[in-house]
Protein backbone atom coordinates (compact mmCIF):
# COMPACT_ATOMS: atom_id res chain seq x y z
CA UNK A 1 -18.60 14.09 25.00
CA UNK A 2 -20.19 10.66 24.76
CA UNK A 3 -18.73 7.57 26.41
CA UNK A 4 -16.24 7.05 23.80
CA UNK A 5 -14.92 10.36 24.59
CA UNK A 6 -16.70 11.56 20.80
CA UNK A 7 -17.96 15.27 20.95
CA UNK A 8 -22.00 16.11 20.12
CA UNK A 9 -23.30 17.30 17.39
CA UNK A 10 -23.59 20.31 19.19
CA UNK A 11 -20.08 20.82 20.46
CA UNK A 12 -18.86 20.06 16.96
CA UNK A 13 -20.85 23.00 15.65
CA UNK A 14 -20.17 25.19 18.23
CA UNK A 15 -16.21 24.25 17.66
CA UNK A 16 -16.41 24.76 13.89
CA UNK A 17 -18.77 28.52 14.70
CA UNK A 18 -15.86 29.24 16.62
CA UNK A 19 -12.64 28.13 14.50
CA UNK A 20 -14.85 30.85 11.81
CA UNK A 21 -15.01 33.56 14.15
CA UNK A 22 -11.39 33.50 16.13
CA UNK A 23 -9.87 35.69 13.68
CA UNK A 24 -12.75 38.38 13.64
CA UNK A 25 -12.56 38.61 17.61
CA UNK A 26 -9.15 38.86 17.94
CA UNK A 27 -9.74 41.94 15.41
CA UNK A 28 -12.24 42.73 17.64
CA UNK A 29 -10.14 42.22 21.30
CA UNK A 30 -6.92 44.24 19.37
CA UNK A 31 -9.28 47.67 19.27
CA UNK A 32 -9.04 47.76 23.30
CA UNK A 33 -5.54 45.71 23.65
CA UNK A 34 -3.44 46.62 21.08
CA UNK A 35 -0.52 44.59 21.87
CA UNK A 36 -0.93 41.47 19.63
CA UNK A 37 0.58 39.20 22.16
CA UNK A 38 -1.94 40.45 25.07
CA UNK A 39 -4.56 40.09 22.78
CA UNK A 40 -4.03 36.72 22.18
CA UNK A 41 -4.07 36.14 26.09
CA UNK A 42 -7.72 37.81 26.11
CA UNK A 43 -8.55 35.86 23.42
CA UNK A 44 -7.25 32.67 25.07
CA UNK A 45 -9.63 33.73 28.05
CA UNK A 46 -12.75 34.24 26.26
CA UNK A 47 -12.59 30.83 24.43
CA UNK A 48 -12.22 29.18 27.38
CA UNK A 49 -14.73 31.26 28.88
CA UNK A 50 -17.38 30.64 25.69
CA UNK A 51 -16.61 26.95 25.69
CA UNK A 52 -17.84 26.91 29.30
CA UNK A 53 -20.60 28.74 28.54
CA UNK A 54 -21.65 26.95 25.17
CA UNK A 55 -24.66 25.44 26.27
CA UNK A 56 -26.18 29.11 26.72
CA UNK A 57 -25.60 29.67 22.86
CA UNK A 58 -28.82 29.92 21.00
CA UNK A 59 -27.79 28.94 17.80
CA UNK A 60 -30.55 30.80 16.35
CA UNK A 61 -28.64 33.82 16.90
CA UNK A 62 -25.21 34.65 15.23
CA UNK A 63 -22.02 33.74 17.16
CA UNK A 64 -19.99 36.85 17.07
CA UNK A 65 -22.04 39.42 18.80
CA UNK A 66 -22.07 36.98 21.52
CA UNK A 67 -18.55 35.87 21.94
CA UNK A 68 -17.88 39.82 21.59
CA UNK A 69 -19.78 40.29 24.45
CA UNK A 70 -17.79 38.14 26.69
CA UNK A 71 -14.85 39.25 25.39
CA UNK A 72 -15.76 42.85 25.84
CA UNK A 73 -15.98 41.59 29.45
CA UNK A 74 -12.54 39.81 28.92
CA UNK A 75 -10.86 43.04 27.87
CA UNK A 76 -12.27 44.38 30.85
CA UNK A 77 -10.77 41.89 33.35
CA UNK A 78 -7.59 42.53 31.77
CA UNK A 79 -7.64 45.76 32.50
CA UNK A 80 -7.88 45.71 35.71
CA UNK A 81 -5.81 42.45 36.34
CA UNK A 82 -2.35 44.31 34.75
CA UNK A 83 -0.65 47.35 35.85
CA UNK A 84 0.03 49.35 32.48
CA UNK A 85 -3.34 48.71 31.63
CA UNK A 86 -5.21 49.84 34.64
CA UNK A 87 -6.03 53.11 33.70
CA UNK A 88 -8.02 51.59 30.76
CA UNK A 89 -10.08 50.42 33.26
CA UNK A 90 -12.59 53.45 33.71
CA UNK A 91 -16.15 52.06 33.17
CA UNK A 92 -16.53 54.28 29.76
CA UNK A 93 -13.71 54.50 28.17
CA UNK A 94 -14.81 51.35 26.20
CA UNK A 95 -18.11 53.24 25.38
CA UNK A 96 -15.58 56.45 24.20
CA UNK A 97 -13.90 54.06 22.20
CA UNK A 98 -16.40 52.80 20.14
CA UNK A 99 -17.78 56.47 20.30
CA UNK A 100 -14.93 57.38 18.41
CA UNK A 101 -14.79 54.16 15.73
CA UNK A 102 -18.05 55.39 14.65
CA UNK A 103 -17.06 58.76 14.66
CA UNK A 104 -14.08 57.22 11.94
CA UNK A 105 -15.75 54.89 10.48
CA UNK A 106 -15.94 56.60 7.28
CA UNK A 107 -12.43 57.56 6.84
CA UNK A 108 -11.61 54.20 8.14
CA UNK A 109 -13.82 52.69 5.28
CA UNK A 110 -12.12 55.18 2.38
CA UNK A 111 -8.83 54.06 3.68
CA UNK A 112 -9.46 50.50 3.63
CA UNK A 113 -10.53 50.63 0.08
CA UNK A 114 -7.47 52.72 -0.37
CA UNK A 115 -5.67 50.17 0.76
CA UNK A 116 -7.27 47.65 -1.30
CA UNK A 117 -6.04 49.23 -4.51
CA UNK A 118 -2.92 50.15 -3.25
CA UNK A 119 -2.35 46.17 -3.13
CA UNK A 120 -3.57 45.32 -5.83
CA UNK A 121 -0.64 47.49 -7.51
CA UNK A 122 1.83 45.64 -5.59
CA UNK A 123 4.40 42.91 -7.25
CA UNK A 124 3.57 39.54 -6.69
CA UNK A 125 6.47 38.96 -4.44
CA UNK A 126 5.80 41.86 -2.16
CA UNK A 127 1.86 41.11 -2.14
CA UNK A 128 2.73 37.17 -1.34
CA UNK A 129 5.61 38.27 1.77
CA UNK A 130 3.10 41.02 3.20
CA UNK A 131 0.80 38.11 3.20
CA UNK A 132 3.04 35.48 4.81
CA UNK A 133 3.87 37.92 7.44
CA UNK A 134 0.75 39.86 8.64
CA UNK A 135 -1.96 37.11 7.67
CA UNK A 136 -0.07 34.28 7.57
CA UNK A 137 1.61 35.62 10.98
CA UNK A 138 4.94 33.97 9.59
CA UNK A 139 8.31 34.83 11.30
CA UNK A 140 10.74 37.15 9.53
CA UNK A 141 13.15 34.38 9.95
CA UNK A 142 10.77 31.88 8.14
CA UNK A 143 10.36 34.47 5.20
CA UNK A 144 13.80 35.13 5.17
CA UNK A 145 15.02 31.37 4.64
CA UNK A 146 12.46 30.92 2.11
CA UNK A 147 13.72 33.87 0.20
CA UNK A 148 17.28 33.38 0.41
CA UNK A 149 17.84 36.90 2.33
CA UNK A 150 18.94 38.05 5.23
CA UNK A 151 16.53 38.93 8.40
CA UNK A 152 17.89 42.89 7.81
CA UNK A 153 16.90 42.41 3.65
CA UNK A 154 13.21 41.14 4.90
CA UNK A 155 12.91 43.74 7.59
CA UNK A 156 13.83 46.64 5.06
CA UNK A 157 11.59 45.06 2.66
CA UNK A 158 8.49 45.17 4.86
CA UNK A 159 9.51 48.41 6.06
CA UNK A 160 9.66 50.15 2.08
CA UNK A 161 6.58 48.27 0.90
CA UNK A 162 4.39 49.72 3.90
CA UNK A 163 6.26 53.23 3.53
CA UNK A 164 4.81 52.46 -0.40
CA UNK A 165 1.49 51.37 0.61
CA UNK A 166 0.67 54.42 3.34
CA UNK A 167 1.97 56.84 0.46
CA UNK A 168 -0.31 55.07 -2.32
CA UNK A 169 -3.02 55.22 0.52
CA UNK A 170 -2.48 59.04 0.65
CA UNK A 171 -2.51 60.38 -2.56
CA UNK A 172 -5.27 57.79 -3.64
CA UNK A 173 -7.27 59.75 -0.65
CA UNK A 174 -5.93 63.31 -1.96
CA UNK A 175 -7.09 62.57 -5.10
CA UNK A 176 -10.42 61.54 -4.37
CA UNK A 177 -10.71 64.80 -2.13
CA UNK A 178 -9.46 67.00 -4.83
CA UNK A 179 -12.31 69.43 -6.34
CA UNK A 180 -13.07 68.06 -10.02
């Protein structure tokens, strides 16, 4: 910051870099922790961790490898830090993990294009609340309110419509497997 308590150049690019990559690594922190709310703690120590370490950034270089690094490391230190996650700990088992990503990354890819079709065939309204609640991250409550139903009605509702989605997801996959 200058004297007028402004941020650089610098720190405004490396703030707006990161606002564009926050939801990427949390993706990212969620394979290793995937309890949304401990994520969000890793996540809350690697951005304080990258903003100390912004002046090592070469901005020649792209942003999310290297805040994945750190919080790889993050993950790590979490690990070890809280009981139920100790065992996690082991030196490889991150290694094993991402073994076995790649090892699913193609049925991981056919069944997010699955799911891309499958939501496309969705009613507005369920498309719109799915969004609201897993994007948008907005309370049940909120949605509930806004549609005039109860908390049960919304809860149901989210329940059928991913029941819908993993069986469109299935037979979209069955079909595609299916000898022609």
């Amino acid at each position: 910051m200058d004297a007028d308590g402004n941020r650089s150049a610098d720190e405004q690019a490396f703030l707006r870099q990161f606002m564009t990559e926050e939801r990427p690594l949390l993706r990212f922190i969620l394979r290793y922790v995937p309890s949304v709310a401990d994520a969000r703690d890793v996540l809350q120590e690697t951005l304080v961790t990258l903003w100390e370490k912004r002046a090592e950034f070469d901005a020649t270089r792209e942003f999310l490898p290297w805040a994945c690094g750190i919080a790889r490391n993050k993950v790590r230190e979490f690990w070890r830090k809280h009981p139920r996650w100790q065992a996690f700990a082991q030196d490889d088992l991150m290694t094993l993990l991402d073994a076995r990503r790649e090892e699913l990354a193609p049925e991981l890819s056919l069944r997010m294009e699955k799911l891309r079709d499958c939501l496309a065939k969705l009613p507005p309204e369920q498309r719109t609340n799915l969004d609201r609640y897993y994007a948008g991250e907005e309370p049940v409550e909120t949605i509930a309110l806004r549609e005039g139903r109860t908390v049960e009605a919304v809860y149901k509702m989210l329940q059928r419509t991913r029941r819908a989605l993993l069986d469109c997801i299935e037979r979209g996959i069955r079909a595609e497997r299916a000898p022609a």
